[in-house]
PDB file of N, CA and C in Angstrom:
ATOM      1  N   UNK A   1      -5.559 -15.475 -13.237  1.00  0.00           N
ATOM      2  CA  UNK A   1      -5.514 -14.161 -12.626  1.00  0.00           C
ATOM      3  C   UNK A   1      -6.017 -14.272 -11.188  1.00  0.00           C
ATOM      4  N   UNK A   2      -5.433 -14.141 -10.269  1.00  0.00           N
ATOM      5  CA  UNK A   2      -5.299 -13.934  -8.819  1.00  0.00           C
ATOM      6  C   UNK A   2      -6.469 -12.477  -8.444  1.00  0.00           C
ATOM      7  N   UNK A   3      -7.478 -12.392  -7.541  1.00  0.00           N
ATOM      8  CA  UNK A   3      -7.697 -10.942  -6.742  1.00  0.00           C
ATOM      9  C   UNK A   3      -7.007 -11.089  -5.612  1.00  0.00           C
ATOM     10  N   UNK A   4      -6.539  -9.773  -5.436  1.00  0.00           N
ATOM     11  CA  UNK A   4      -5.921  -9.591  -4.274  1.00  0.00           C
ATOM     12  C   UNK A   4      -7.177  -9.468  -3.353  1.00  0.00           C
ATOM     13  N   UNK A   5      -6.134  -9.738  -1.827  1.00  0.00           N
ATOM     14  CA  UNK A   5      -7.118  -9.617  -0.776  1.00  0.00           C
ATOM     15  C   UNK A   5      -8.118  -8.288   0.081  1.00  0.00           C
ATOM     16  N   UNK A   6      -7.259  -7.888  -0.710  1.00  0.00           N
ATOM     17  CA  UNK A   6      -8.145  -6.320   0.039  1.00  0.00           C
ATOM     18  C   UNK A   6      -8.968  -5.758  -0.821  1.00  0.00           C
ATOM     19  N   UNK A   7      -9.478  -6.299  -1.754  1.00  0.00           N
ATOM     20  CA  UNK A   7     -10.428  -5.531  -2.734  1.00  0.00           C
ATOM     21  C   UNK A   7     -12.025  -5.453  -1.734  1.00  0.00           C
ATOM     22  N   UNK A   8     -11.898  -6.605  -0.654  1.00  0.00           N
ATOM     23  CA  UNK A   8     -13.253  -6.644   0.077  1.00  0.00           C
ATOM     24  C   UNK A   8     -13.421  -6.007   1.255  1.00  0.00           C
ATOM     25  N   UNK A   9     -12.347  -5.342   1.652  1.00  0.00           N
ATOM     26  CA  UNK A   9     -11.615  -4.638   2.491  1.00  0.00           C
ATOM     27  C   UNK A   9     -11.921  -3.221   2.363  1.00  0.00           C
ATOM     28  N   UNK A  10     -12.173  -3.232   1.044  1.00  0.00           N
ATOM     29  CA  UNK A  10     -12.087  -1.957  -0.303  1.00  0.00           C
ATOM     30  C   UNK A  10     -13.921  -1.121  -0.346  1.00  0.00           C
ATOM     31  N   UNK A  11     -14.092  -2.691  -0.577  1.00  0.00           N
ATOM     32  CA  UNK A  11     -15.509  -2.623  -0.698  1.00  0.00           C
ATOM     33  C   UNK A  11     -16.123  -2.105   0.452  1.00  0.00           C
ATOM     34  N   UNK A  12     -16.097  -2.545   1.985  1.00  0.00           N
ATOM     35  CA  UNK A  12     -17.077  -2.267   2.622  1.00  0.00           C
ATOM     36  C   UNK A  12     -16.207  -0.814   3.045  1.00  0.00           C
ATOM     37  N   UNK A  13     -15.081  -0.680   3.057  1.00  0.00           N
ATOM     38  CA  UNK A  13     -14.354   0.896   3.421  1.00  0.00           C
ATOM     39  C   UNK A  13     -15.339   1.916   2.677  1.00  0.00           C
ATOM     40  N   UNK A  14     -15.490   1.594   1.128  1.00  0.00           N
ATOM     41  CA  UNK A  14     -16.436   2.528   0.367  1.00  0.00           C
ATOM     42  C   UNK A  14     -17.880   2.219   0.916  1.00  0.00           C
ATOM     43  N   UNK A  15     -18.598   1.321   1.585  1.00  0.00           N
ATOM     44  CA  UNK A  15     -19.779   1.310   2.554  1.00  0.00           C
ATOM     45  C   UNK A  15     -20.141   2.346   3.589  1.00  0.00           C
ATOM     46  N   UNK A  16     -18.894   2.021   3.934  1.00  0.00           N
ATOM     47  CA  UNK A  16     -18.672   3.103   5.840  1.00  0.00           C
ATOM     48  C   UNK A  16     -19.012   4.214   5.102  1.00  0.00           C
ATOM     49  N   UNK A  17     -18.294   5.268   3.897  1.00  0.00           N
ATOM     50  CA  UNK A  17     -18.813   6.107   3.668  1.00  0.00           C
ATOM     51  C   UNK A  17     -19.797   6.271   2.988  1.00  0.00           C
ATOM     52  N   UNK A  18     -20.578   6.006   2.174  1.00  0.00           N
ATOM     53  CA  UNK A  18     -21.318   5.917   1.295  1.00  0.00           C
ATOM     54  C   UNK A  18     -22.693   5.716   2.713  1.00  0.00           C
ATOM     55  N   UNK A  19     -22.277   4.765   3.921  1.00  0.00           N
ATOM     56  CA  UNK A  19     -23.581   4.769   5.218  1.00  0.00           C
ATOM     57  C   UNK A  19     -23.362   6.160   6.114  1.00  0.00           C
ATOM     58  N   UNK A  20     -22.453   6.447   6.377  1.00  0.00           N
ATOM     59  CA  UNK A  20     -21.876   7.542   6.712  1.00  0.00           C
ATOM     60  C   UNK A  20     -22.974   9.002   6.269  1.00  0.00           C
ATOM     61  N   UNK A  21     -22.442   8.956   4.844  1.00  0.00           N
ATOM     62  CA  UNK A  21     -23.079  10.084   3.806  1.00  0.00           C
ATOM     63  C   UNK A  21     -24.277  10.373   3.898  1.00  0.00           C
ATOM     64  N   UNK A  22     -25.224   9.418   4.000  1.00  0.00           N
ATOM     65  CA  UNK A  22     -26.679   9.220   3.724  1.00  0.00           C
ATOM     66  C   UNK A  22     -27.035   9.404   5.446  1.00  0.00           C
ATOM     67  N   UNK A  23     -26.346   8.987   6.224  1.00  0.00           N
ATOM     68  CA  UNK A  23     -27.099   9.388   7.843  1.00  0.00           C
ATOM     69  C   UNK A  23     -26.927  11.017   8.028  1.00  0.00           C
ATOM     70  N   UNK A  24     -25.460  11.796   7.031  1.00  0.00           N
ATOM     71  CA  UNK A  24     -25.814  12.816   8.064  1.00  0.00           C
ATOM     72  C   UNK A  24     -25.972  14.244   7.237  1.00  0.00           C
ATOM     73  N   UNK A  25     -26.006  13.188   5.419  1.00  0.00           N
ATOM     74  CA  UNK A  25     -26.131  14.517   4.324  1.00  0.00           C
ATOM     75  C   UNK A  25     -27.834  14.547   4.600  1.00  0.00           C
ATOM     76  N   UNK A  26     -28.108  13.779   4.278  1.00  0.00           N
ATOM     77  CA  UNK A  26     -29.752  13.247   3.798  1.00  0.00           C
ATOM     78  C   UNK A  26     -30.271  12.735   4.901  1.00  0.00           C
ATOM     79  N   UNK A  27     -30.477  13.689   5.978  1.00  0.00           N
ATOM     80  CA  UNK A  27     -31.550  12.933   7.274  1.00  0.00           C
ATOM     81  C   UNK A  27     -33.039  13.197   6.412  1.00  0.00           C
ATOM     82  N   UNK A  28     -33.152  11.773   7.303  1.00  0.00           N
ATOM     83  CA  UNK A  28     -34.798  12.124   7.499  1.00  0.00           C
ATOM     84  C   UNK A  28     -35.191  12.065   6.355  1.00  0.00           C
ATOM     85  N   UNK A  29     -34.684  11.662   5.158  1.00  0.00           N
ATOM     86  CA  UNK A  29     -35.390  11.724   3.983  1.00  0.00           C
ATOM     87  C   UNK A  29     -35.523   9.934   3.559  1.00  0.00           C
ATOM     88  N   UNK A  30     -36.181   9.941   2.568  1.00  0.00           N
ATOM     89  CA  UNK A  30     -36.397   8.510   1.571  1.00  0.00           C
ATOM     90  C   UNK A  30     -35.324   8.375   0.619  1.00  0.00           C
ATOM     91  N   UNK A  31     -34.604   8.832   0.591  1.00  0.00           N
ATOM     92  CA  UNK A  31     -33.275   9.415  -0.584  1.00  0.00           C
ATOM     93  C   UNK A  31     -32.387   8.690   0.344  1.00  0.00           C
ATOM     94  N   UNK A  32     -32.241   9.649   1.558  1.00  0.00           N
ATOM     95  CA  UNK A  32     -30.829   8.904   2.530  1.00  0.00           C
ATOM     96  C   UNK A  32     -31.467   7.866   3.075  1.00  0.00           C
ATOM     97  N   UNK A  33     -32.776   6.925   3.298  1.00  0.00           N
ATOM     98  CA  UNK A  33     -32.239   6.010   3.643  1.00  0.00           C
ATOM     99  C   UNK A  33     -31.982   4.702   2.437  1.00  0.00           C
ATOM    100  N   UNK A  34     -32.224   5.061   1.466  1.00  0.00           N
ATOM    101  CA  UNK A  34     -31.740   4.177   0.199  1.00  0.00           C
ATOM    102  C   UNK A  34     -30.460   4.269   0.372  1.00  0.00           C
ATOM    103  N   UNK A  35     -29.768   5.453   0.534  1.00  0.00           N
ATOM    104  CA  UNK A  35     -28.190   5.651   0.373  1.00  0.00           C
ATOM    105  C   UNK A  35     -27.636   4.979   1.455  1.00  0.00           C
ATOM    106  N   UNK A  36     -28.258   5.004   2.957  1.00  0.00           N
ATOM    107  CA  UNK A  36     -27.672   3.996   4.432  1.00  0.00           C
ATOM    108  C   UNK A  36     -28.312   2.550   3.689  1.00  0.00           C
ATOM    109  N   UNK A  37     -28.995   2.029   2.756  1.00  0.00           N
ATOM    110  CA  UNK A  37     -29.186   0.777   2.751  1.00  0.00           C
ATOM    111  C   UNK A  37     -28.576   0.222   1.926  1.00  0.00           C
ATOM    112  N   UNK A  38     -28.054   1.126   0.825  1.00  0.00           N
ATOM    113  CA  UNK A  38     -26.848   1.085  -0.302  1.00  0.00           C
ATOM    114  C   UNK A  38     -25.135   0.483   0.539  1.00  0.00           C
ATOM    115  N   UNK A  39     -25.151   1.733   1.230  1.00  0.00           N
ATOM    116  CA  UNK A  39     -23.661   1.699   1.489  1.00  0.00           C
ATOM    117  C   UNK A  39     -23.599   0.328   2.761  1.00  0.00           C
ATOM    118  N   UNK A  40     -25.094   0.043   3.811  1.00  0.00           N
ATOM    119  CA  UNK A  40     -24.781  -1.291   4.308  1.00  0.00           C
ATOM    120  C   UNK A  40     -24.887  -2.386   3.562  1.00  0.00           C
ATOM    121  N   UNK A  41     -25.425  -2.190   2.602  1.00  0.00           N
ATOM    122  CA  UNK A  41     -25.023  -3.924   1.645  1.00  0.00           C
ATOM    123  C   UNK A  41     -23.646  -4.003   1.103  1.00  0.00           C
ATOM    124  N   UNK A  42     -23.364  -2.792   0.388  1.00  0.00           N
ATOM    125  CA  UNK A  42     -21.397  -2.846   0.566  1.00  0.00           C
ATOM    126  C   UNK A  42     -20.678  -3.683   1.732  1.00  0.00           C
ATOM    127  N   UNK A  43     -21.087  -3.279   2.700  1.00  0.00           N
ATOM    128  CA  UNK A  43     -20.416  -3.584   3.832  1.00  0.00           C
ATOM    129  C   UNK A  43     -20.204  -4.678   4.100  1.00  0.00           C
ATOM    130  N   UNK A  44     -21.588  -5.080   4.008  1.00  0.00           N
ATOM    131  CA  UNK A  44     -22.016  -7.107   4.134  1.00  0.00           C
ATOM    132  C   UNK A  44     -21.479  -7.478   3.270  1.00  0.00           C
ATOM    133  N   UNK A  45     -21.173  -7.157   1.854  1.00  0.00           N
ATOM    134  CA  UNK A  45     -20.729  -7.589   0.750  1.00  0.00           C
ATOM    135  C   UNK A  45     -19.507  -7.743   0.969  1.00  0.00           C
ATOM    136  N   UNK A  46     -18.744  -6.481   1.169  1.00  0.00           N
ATOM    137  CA  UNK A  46     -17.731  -6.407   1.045  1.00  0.00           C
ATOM    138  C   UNK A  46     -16.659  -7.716   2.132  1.00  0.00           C
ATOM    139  N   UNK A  47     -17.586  -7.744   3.272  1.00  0.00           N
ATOM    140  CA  UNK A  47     -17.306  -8.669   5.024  1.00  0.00           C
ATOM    141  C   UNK A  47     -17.341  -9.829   4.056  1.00  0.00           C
ATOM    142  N   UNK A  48     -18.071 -10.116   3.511  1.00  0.00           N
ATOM    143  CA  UNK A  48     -18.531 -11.852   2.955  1.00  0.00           C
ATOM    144  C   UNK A  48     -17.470 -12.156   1.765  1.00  0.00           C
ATOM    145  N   UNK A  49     -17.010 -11.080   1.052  1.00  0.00           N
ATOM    146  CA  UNK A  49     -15.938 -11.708   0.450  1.00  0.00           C
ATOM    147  C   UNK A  49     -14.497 -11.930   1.068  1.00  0.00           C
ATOM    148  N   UNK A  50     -14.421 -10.629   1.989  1.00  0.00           N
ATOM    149  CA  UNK A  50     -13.121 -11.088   2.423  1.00  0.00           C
ATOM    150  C   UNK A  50     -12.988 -12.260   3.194  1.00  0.00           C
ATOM    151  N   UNK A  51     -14.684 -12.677   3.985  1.00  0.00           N
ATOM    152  CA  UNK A  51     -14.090 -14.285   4.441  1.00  0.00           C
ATOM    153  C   UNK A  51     -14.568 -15.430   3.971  1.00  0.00           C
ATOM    154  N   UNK A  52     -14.521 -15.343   2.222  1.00  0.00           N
ATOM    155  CA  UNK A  52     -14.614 -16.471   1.186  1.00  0.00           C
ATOM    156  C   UNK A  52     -13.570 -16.839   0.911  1.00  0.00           C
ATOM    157  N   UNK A  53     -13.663 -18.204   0.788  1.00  0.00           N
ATOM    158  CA  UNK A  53     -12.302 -19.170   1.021  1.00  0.00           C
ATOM    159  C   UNK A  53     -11.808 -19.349  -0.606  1.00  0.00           C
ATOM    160  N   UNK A  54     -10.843 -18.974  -1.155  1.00  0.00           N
ATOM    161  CA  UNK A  54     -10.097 -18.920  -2.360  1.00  0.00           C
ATOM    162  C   UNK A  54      -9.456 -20.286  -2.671  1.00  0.00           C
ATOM    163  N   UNK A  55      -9.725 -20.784  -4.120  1.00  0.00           N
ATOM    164  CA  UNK A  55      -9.379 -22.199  -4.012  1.00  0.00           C
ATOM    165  C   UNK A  55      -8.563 -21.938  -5.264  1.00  0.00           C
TER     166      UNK A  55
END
């Protein structure tokens, strides 16, 4: 079984919002910045798979 390539593509797209959400639902709180530290590990996550080399 093959993953396609954009699932990591996928991933950090659902980051942007999920960092997005938390900067401008939840300022200033301890809540939103779990949610901006949530949705930037997506991001990194998501960056690091799409440039893992498929063998």
């Amino acid at each position: 079984m093959k993953k396609r390539k954009g699932v990591g593509l996928k991933v950090a797209g659902l980051g942007t919002l999920v960092t997005a959400l938390g900067a401008t639902v939840f300022k200033r709180s301890r809540f939103g910045r779990g949610i901006i530290g949530f949705g930037l590990a997506h991001i990194v996550l998501g960056m690091l798979d799409r440039m893992r080399i498929r063998g």
